[in-house]
C-alpha atoms as a PDB file:
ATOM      1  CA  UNK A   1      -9.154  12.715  11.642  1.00  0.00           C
ATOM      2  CA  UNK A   2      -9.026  10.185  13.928  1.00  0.00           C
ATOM      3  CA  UNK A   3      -8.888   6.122  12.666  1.00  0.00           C
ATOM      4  CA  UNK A   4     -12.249   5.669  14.652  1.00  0.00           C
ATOM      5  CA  UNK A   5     -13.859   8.232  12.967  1.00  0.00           C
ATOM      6  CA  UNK A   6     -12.364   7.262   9.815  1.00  0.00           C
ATOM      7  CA  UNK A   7     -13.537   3.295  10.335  1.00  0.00           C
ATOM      8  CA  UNK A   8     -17.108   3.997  11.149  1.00  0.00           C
ATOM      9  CA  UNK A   9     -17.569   6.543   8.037  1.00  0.00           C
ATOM     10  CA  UNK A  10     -16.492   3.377   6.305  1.00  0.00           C
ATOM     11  CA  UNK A  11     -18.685   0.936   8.317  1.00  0.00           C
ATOM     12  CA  UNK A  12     -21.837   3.584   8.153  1.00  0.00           C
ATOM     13  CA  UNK A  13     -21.502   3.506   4.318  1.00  0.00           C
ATOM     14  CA  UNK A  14     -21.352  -0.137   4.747  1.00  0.00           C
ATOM     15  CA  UNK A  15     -24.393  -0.133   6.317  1.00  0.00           C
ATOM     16  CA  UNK A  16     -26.467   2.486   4.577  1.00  0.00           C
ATOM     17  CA  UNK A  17     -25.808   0.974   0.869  1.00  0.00           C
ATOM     18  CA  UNK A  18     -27.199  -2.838   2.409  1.00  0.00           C
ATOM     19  CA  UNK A  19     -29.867  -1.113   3.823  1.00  0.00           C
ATOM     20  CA  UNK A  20     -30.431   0.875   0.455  1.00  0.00           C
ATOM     21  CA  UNK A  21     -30.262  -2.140  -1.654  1.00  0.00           C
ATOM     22  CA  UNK A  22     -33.235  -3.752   0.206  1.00  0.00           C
ATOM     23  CA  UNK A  23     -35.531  -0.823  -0.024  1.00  0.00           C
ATOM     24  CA  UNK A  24     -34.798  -0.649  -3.670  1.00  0.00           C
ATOM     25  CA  UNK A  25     -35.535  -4.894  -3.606  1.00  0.00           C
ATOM     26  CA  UNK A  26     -38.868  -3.567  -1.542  1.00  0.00           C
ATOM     27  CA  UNK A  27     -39.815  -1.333  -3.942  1.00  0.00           C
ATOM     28  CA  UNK A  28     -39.713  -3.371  -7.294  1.00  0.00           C
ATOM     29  CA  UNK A  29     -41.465  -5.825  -5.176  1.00  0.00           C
ATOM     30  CA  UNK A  30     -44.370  -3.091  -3.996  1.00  0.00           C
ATOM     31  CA  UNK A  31     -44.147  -0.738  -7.275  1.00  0.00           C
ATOM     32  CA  UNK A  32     -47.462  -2.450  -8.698  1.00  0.00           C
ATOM     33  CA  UNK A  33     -49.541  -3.234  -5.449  1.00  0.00           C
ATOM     34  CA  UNK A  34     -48.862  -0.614  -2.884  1.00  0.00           C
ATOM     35  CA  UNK A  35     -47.775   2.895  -4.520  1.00  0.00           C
ATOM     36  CA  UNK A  36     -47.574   4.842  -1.205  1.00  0.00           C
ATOM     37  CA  UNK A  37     -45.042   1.887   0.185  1.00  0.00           C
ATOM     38  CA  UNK A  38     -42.954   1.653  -3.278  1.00  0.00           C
ATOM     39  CA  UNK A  39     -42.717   5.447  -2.931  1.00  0.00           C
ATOM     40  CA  UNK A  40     -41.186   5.980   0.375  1.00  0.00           C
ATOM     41  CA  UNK A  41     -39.376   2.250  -0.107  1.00  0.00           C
ATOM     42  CA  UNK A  42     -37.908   4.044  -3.609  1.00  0.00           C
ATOM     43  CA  UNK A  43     -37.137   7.452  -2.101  1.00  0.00           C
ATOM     44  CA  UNK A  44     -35.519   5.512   1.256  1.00  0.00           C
ATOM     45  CA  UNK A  45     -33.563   3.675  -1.341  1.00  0.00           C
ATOM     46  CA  UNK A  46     -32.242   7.110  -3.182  1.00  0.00           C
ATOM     47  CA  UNK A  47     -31.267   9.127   0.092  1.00  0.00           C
ATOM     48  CA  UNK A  48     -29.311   6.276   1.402  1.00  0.00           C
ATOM     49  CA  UNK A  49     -27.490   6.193  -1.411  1.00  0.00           C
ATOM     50  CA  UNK A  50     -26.849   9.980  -1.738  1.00  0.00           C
ATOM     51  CA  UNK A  51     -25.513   9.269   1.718  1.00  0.00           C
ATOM     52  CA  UNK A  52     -23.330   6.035   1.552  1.00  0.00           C
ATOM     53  CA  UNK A  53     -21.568   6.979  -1.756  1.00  0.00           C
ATOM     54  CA  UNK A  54     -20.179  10.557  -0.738  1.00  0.00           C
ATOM     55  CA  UNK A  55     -19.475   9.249   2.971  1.00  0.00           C
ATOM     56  CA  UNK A  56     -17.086   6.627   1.562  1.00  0.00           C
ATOM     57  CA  UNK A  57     -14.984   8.938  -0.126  1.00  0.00           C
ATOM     58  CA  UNK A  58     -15.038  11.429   2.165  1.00  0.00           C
ATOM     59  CA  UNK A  59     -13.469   8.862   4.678  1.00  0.00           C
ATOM     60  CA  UNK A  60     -11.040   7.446   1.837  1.00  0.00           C
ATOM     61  CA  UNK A  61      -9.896  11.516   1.065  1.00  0.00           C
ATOM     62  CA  UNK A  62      -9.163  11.997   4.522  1.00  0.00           C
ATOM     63  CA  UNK A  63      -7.043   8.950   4.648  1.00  0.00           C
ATOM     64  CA  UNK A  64      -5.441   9.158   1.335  1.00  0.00           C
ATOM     65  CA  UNK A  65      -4.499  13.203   2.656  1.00  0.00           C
ATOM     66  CA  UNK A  66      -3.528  12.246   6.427  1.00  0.00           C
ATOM     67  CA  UNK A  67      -1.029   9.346   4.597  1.00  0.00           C
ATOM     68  CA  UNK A  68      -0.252  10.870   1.565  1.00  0.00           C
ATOM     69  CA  UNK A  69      -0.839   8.173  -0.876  1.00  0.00           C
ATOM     70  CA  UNK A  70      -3.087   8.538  -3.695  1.00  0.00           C
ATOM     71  CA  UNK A  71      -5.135   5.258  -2.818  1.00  0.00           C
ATOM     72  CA  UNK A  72      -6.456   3.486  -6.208  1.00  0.00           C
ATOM     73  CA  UNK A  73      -7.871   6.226  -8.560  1.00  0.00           C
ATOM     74  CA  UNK A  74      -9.618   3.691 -11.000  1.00  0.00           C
ATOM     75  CA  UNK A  75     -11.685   2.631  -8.215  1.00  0.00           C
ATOM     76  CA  UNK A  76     -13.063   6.093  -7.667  1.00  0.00           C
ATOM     77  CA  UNK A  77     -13.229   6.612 -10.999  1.00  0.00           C
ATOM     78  CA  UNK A  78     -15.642   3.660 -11.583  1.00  0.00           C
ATOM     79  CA  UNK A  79     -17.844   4.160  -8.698  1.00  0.00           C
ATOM     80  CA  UNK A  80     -18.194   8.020  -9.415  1.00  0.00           C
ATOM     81  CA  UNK A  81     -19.002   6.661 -13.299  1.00  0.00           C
ATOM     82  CA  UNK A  82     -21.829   4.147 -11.576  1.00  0.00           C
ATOM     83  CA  UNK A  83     -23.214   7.128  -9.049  1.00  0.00           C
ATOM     84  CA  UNK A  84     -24.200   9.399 -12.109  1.00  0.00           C
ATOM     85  CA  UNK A  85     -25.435   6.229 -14.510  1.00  0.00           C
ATOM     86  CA  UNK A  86     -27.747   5.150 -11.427  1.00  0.00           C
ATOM     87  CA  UNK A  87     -28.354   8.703 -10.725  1.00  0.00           C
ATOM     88  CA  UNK A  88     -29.748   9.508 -14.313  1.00  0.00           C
ATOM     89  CA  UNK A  89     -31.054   5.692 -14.505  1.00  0.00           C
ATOM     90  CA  UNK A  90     -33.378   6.594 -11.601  1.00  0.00           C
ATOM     91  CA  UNK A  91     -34.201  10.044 -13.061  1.00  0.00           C
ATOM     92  CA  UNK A  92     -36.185   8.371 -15.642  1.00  0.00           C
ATOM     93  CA  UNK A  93     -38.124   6.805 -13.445  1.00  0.00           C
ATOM     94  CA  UNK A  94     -40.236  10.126 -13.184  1.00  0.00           C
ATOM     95  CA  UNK A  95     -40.438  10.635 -16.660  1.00  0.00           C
ATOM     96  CA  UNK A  96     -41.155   6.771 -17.852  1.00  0.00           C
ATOM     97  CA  UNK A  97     -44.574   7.357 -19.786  1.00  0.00           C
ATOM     98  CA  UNK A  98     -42.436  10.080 -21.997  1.00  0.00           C
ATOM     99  CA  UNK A  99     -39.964   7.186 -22.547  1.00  0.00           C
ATOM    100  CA  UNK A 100     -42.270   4.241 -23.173  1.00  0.00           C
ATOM    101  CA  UNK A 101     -44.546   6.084 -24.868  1.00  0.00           C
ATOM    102  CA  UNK A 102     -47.368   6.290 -22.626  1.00  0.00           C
ATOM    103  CA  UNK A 103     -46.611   3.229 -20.521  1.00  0.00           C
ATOM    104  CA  UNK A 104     -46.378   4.673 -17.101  1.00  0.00           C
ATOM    105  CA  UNK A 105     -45.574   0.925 -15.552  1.00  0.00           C
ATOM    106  CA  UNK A 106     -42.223   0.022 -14.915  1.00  0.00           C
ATOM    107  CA  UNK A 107     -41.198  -2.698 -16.356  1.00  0.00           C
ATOM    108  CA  UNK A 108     -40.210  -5.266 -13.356  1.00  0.00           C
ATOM    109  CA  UNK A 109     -36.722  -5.634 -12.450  1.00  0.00           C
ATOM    110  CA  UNK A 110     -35.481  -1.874 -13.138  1.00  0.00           C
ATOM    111  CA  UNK A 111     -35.567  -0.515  -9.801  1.00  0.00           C
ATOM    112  CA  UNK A 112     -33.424  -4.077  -8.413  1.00  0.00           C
ATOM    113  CA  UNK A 113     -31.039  -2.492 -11.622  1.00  0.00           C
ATOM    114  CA  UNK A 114     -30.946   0.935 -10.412  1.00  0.00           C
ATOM    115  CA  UNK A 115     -30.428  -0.509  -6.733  1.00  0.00           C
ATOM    116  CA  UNK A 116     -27.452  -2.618  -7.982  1.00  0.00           C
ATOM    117  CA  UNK A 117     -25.787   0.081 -10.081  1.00  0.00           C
ATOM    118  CA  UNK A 118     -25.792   2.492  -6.396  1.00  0.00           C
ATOM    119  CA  UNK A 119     -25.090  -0.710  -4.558  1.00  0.00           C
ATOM    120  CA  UNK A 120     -21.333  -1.352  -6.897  1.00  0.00           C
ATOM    121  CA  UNK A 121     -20.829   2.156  -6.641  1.00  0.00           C
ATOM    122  CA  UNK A 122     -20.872   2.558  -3.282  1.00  0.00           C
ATOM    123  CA  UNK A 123     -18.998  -0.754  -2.738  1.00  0.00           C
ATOM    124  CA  UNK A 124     -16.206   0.431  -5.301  1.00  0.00           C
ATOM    125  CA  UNK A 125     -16.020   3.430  -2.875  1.00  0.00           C
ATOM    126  CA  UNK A 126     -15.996   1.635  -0.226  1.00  0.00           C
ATOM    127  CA  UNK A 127     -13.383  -0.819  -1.189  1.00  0.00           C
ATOM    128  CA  UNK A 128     -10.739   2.137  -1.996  1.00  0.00           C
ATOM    129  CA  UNK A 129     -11.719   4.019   1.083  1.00  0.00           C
ATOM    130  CA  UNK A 130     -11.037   0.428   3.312  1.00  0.00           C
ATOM    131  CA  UNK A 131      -7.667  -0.252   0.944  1.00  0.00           C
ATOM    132  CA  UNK A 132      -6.178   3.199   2.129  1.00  0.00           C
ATOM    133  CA  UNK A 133      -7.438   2.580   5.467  1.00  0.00           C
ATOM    134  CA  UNK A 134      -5.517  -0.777   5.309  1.00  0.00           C
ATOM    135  CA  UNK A 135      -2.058   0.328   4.034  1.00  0.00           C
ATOM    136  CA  UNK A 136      -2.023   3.357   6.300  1.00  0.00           C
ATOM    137  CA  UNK A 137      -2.572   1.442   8.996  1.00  0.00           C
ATOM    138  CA  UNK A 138      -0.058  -1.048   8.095  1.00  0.00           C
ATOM    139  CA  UNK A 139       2.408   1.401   7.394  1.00  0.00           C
ATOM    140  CA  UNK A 140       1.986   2.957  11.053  1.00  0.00           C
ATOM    141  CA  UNK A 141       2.775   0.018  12.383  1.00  0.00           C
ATOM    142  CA  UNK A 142       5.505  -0.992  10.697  1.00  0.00           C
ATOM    143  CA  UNK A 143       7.502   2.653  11.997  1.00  0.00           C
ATOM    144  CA  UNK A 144       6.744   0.883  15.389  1.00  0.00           C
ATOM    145  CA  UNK A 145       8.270  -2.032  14.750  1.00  0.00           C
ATOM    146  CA  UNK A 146      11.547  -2.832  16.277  1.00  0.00           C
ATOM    147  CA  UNK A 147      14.742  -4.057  14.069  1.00  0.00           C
END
């Protein structure tokens, strides 16, 4: 895979969690007023991150194979652990009146938590995809390099 490829996989996921974060900002701010708008705003804000998380580390795996390194595995490990807590954190979103017995508002401020949980993960995915991105780029040039 080529490094331009590689850099705007990274970039893209960039892009698509920032994007995410302020739909899920959107739809706290719209989940009492407007439903239709909170709804697409919330959904917007899930399929961006379904995107931006998996993009990273496909980007980061093709690195880490094309260099042969193994990149930082606690990093993936942590933003893998935040993509399924924010995964089953939004989940109950659709069942809140079982959980709050009867309630069926949201209480204000747990979609901006559920936005920030994707939003680490996919930057903790993004960091280790950039890192290996980094060092095998540095290490190509330094077999250029003349002694």
């Amino acid at each position: 895979m080529t490094n331009r490829l590689v850099k705007f996989k990274i970039i893209l996921s960039l892009v698509l969690a920032i994007v995410g974060y302020f739909l899920g900002v959107v739809a706290d701010a719209t989940h009492d007023a407007k439903p239709a708008f909170f709804y697409v705003a919330c959904l917007g804000k899930i399929f961006l991150f379904l995107i931006a998380v998996p993009l990273a580390n496909s980007a980061g795996k093709s690195i880490r194979k094309e260099s042969n390194t193994d990149g930082i595995p606690g990093l993936r490990f942590m933003s893998w652990i935040m993509y399924g807590v924010a995964l089953i954190h939004f989940s109950l979103f659709f069942q809140w009146p079982l959980i709050a017995a009867g309630n069926s508002r949201l209480p204000d401020g747990q979609i901006i938590i559920d936005a920030a949980m994707f939003f680490i993960a996919s930057m903790f995915m993004i960091a280790e995809a950039w890192n290996s991105y980094k060092i095998k780029d540095s290490t190509s040039q330094l077999g250029h390099a003349r002694i």
